[in-house]
Protein backbone atom coordinates (compact mmCIF):
# COMPACT_ATOMS: atom_id res chain seq x y z
CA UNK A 1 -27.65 8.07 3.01
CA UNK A 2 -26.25 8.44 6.57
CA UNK A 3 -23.48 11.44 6.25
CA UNK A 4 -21.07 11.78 9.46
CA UNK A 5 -19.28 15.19 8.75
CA UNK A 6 -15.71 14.86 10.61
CA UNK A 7 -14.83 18.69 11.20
CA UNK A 8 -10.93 19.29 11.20
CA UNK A 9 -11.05 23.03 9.65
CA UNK A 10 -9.77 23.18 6.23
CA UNK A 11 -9.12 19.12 7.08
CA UNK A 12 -12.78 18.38 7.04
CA UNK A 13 -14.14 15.77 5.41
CA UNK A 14 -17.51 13.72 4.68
CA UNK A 15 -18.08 9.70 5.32
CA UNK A 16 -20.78 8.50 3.08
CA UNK A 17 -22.62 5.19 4.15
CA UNK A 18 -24.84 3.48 1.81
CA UNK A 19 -25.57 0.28 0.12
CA UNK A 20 -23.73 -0.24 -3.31
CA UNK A 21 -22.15 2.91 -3.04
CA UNK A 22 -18.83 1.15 -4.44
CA UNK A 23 -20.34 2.04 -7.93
CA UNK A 24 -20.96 5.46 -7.34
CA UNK A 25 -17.82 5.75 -6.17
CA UNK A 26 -16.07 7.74 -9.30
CA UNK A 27 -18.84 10.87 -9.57
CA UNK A 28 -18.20 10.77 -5.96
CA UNK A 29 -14.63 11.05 -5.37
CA UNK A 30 -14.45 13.65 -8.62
CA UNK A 31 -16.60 16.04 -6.81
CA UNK A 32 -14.68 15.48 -3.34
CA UNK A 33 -10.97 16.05 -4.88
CA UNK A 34 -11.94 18.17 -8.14
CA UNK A 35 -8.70 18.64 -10.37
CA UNK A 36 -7.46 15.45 -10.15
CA UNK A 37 -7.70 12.91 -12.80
CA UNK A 38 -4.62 10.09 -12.26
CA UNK A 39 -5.88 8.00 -9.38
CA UNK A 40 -3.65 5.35 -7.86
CA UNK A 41 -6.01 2.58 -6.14
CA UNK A 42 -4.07 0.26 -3.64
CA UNK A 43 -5.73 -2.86 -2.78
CA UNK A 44 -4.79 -5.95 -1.61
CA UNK A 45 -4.87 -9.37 -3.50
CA UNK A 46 -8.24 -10.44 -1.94
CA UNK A 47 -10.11 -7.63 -2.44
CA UNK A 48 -9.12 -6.48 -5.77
CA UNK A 49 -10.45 -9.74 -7.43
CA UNK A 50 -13.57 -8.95 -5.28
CA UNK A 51 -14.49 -5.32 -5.58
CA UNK A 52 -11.24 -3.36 -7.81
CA UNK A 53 -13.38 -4.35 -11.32
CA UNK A 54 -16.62 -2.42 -9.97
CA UNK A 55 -14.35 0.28 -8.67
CA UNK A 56 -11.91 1.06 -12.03
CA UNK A 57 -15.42 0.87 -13.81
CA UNK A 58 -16.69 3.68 -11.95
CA UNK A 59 -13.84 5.88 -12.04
CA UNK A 60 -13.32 5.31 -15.79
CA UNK A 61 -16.85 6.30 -16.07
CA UNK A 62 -16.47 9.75 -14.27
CA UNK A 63 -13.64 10.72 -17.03
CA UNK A 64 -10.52 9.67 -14.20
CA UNK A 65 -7.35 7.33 -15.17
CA UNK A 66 -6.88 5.12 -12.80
CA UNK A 67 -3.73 2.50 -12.47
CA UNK A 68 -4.30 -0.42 -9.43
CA UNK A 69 -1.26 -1.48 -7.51
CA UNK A 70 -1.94 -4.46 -5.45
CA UNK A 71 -0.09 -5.67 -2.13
CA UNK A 72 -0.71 -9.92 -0.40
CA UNK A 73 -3.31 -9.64 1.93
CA UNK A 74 -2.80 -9.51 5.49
CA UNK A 75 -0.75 -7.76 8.09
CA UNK A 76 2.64 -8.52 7.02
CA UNK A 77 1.77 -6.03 3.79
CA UNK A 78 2.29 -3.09 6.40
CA UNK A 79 5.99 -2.90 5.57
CA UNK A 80 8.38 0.16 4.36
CA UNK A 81 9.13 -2.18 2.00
CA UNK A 82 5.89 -2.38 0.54
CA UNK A 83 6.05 1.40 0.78
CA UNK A 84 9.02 1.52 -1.81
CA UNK A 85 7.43 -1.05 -3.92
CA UNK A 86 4.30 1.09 -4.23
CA UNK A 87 5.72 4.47 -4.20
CA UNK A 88 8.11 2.77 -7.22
CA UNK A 89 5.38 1.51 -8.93
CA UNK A 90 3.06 4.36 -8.97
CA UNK A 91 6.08 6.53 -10.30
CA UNK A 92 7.04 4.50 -12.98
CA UNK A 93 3.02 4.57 -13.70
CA UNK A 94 3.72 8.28 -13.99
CA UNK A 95 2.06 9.73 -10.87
CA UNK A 96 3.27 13.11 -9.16
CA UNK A 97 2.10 15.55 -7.16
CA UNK A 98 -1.12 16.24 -8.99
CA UNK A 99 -1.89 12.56 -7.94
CA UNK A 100 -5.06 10.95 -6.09
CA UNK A 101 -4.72 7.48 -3.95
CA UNK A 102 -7.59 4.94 -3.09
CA UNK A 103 -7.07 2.60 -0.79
CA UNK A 104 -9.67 -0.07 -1.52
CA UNK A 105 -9.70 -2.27 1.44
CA UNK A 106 -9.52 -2.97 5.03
CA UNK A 107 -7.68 -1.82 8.12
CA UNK A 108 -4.08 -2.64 6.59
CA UNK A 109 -4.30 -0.89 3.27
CA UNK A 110 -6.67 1.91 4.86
CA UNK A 111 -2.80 2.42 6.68
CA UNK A 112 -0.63 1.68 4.33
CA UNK A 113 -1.52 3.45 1.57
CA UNK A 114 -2.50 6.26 3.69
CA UNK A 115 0.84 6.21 4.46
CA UNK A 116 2.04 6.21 0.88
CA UNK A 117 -0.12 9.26 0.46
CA UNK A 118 1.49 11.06 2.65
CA UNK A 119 4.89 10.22 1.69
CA UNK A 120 4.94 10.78 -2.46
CA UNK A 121 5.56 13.49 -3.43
CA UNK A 122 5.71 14.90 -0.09
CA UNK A 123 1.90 14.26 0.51
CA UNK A 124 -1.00 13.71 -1.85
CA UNK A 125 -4.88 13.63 -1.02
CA UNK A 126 -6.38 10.20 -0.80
CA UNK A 127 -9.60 8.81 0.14
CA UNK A 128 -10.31 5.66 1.82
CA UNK A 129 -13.36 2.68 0.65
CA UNK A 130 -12.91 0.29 3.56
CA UNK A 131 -14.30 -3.03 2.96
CA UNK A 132 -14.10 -4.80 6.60
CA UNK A 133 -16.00 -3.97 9.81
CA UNK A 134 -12.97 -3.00 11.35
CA UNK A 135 -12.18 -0.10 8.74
CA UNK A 136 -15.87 0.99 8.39
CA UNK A 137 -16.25 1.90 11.90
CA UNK A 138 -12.52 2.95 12.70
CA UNK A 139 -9.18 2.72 11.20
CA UNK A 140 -10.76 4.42 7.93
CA UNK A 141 -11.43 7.93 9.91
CA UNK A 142 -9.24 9.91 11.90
CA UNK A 143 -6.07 10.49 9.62
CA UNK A 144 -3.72 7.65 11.29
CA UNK A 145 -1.56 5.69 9.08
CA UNK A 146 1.14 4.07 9.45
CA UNK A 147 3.19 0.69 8.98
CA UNK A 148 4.71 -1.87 11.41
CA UNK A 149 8.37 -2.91 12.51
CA UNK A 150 9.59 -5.76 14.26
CA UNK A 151 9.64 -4.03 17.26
CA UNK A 152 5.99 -3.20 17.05
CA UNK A 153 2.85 -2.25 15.81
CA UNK A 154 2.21 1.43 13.73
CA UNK A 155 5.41 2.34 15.19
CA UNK A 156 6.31 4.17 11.76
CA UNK A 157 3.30 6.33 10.35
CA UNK A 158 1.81 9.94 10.42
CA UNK A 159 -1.42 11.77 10.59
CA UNK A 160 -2.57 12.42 6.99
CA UNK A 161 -6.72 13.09 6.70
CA UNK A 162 -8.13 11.84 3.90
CA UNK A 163 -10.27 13.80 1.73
CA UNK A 164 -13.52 11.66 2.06
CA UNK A 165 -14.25 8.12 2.97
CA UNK A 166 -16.78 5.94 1.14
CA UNK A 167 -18.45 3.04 3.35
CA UNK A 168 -20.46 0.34 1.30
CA UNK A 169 -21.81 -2.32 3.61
CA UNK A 170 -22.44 -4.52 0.97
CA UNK A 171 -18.81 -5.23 0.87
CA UNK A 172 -18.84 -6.76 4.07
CA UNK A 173 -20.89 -10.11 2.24
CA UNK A 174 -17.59 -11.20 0.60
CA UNK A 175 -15.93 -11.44 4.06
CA UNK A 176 -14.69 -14.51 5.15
CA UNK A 177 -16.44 -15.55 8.37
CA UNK A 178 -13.66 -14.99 10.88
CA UNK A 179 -12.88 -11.68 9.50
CA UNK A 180 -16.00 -10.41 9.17
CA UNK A 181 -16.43 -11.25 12.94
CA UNK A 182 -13.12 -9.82 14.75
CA UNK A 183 -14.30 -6.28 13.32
CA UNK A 184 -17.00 -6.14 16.13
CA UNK A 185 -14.21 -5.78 18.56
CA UNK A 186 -14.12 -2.19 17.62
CA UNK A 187 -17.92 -1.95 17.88
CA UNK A 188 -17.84 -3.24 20.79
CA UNK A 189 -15.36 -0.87 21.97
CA UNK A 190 -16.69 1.89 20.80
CA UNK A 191 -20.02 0.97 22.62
CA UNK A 192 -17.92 0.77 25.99
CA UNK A 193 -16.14 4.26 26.13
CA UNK A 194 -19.00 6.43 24.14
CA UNK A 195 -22.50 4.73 23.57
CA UNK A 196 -23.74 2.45 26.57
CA UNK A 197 -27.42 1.97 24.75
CA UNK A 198 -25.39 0.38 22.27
CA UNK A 199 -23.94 -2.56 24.54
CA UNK A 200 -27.87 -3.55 24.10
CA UNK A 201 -27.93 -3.33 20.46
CA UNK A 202 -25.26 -5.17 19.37
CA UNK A 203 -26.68 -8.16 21.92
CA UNK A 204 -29.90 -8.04 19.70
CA UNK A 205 -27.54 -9.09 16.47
CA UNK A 206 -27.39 -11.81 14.74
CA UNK A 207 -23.69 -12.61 14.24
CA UNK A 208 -24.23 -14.60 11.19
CA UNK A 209 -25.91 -12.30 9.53
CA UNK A 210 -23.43 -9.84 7.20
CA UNK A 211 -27.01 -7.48 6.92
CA UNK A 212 -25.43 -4.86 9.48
CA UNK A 213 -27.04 -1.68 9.65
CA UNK A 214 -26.01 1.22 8.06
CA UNK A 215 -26.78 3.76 10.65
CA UNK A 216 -25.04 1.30 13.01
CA UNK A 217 -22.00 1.97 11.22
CA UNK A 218 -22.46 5.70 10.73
CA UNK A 219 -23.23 5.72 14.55
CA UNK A 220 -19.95 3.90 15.24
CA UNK A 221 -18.15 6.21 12.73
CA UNK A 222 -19.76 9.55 14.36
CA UNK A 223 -18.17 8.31 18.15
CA UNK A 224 -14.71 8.19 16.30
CA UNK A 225 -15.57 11.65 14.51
CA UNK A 226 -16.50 13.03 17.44
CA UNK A 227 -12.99 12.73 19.87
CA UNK A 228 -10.64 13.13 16.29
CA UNK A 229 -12.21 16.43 16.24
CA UNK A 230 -11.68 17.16 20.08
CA UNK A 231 -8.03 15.46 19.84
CA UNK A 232 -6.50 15.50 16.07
CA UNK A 233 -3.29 14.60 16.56
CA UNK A 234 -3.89 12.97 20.45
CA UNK A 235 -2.20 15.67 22.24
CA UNK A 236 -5.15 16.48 25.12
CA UNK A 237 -5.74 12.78 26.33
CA UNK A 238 -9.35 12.57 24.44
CA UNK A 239 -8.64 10.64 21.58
CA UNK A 240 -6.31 7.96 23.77
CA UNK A 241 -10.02 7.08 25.02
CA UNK A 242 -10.10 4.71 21.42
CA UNK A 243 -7.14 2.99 22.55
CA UNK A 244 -9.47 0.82 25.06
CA UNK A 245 -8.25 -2.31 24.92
CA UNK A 246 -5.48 -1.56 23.04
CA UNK A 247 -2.67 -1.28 25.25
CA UNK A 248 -2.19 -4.74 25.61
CA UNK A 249 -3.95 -6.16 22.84
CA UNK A 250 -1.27 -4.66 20.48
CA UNK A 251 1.32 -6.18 22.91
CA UNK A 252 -0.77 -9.60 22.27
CA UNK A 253 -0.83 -9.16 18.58
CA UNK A 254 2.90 -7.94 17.80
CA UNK A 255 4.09 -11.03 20.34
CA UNK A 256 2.89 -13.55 17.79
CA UNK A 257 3.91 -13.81 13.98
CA UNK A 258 2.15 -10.53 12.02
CA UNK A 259 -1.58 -12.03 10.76
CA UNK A 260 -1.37 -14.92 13.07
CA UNK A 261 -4.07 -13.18 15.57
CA UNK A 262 -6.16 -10.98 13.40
CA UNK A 263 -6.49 -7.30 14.72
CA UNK A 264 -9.88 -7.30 15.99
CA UNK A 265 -9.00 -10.80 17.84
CA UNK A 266 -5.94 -9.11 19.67
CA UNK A 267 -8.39 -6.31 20.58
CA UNK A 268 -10.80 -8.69 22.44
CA UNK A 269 -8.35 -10.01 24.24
CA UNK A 270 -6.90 -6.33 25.18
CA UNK A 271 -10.78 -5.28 26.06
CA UNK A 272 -11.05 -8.42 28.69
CA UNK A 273 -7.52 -7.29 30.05
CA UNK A 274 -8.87 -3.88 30.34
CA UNK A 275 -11.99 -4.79 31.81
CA UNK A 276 -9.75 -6.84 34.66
CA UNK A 277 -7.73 -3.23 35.08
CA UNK A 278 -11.32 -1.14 34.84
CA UNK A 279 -12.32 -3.50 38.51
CA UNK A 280 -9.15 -3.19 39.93
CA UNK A 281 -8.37 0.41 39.60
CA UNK A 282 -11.46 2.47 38.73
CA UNK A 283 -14.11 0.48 40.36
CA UNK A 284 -16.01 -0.49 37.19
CA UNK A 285 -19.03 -2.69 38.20
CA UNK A 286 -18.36 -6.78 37.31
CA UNK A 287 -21.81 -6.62 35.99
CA UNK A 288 -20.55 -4.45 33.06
CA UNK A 289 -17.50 -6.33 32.42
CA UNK A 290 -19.71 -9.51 32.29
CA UNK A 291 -21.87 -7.96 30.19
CA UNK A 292 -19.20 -6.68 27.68
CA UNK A 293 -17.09 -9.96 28.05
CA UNK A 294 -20.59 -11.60 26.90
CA UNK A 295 -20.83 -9.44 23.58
CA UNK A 296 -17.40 -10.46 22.75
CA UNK A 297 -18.44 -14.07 22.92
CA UNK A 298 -21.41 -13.03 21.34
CA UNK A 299 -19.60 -12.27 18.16
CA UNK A 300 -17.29 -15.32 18.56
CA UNK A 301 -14.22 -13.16 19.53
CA UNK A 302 -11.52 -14.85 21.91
CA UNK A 303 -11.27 -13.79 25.27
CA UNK A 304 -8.44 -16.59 26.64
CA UNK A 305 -5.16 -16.18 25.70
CA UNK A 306 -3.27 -19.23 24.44
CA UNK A 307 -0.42 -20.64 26.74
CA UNK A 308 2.04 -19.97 23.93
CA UNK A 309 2.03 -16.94 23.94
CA UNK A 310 4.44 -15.93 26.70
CA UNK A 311 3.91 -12.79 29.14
CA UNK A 312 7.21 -11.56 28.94
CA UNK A 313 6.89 -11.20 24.97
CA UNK A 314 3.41 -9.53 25.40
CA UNK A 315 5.21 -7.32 28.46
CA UNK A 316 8.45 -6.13 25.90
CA UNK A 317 6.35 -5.01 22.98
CA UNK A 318 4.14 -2.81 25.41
CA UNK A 319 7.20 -1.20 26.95
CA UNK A 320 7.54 0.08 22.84
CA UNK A 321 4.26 1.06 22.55
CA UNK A 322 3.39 4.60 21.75
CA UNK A 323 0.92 4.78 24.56
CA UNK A 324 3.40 5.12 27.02
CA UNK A 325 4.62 8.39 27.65
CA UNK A 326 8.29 9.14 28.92
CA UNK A 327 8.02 5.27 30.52
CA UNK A 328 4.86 5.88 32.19
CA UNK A 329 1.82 3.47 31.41
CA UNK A 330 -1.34 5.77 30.34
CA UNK A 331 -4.10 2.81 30.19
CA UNK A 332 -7.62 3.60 29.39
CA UNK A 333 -10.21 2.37 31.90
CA UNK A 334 -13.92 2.53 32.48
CA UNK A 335 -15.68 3.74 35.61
CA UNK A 336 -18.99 2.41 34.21
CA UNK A 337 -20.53 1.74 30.52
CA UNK A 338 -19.85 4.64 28.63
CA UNK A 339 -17.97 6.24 30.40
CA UNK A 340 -13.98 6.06 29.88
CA UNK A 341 -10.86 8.07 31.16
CA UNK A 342 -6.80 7.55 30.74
CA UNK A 343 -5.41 7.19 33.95
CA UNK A 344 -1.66 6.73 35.41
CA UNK A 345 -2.33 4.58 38.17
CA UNK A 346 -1.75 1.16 36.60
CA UNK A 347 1.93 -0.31 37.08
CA UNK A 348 3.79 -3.07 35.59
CA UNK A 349 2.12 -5.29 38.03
CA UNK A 350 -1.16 -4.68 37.12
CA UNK A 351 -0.29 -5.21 33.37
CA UNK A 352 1.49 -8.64 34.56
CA UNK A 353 -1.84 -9.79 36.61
CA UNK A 354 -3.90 -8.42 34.01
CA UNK A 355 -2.52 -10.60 31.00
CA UNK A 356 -2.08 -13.61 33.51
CA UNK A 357 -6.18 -13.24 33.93
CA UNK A 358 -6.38 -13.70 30.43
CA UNK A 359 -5.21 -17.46 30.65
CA UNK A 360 -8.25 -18.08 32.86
CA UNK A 361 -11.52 -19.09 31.65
């Protein structure tokens, strides 16, 4: 099976990709955490009655003692709130220190109960089976977890590794349609700042299809591997190259009621708006933005932003975001396929123009 190896010292960690893996997963996660036998699996509504049977099955199997504490699906589940609940529930369930978690789902439980792991008991190891595109090729590596306030997005979180991450495509057949789509986004993305050959790839998918490759994803995953190791804890500028797009599609998706744009769907917005920024202030060929813009509508992502959603909203959540530093705007550009940088020289202005271009079409 393809095996990306993220290397983070005595951090490290493995992410296994392969077919049906989800019933594996017990011998699997025994090996990678040895010495642990009460497992706490956090899921989310959806998923559980999808995949948390097959999961429980295999972790009874390899002798561990699993409880599953389940959140609602969707965005609004990445609350300190549901941190209590959880954390509560898992103690009265008689977990401690000597604890595991699972997180058994996609983007927001992959951060949430990260984030419980790191919290209990002042930090426990977990290990993360994501079940949506966007958590197989990104939120599911690289340690970040977090949870959301109404001031913004993953303002609340920390960096907590998990101890190994187990990707079975075949999950991604019980995905509704719209979610299964807004996860290219990141593919996408990833393709931009790290893997231009891709761009031509992902054109030669069928969109329909929920047959994605598994070396695709373990491609996708090994990008992300690759600048967590350069940047852990995104001190040196490397890993703030994944934040393409971001910038203002976080603005987009905290200036609208939590779940109402999905992630992935704020992030295709953010990539068009950073494509705009890419022209204006590191010369990035149209023809590439074109080209990019066309994957996104490839996939069936939105790339023009609805006239509800107001530019001063979009403008006040970014001046919260993490991504600026001291009040400065750091906003990743590209000066061609492939090839992405942070740079300093975008102002307010820009930001303004760049989320009134999104209302064109």
């Amino acid at each position: 099976m393809p095996n990306v190896h993220v290397d983070l010292a005595e951090r490290s960690y493995d992410v296994l990709v392969d077919p049906a893996l989800l019933g594996s997963a017990g011998s699997l996660v025994r090996s990678a955490v040895p010495g642990r036998t009460r497992v706490a699996v956090i899921s989310d509504k959806t998923v559980a009655t999808l995949h948390a049977g097959t999961l429980l099955e295999s972790l009874k199997s390899a002798g561990l003692d699993p409880t599953l504490h389940v959140v609602p699906a969707g965005e609004a589940s990445k609350s300190m709130s549901h941190v209590e609940t959880l954390c509560r529930e898992m103690t009265r369930d008689g977990h401690d220190r000597k604890s595991l978690v699972i997180a058994l789902g996609g983007g927001v439980v992959g951060d949430l109960a990260g984030f419980v792991a790191a919290v209990f008991y002042r930090g426990i190891p977990f290990v993360q089976i994501p079940t949506t595109i966007v958590s197989q090729v990104d939120s599911s590596v690289g340690g970040k977890t977090g949870v959301n306030i109404a001031e913004g997005k993953n303002l609340l979180g920390a960096f907590h590794q998990p101890r190994l991450v187990l990707v079975d495509p075949e999950t991604l057949s019980t995905l509704a349609d719209r979610e299964f789509r807004e996860g290219f986004a990141e593919v996408v993305k990833h393709a931009a700042i790290r893997d231009a050959g891709m761009l031509d790839e992902l054109a030669g998918l069928d969109p329909s299809s929920r047959d994605v490759p598994a070396d695709l994803i373990a491609r996708n995953i090994a990008i992300k591997a690759r600048i967590v190791e350069e940047d852990e804890h995104e001190t040196l500028g490397v890993r703030a190259l994944l934040n393409f797009g971001h910038t203002i599609g976080h603005g987009i998706e905290a200036a609208v009621p939590y779940g109402e744009l999905l992630h992935g769907e704020a992030i295709s917005l953010g990539i068009r708006a950073a494509l705009f920024l890419s022209e204006r202030r590191a010369g990035l060929d149209a023809a590439v933005s074109a080209k990019i813009l066309g994957l996104l509508d490839h996939f069936g992502l939105p790339v023009v932003l609805a006239p509800e959603i107001g530019t001063d909203t979009i403008l006040e959540k970014l001046a919260r975001d993490k991504k600026f530093s001291s009040g400065s705007i750091r906003f990743v550009v590209l000066r061609a396929a492939g090839d992405a940088f942070v740079t300093d020289k975008v102002t307010a202005d820009d930001l303004r123009d760049a989320i009134e271009h999104l209302r064109t079409s």
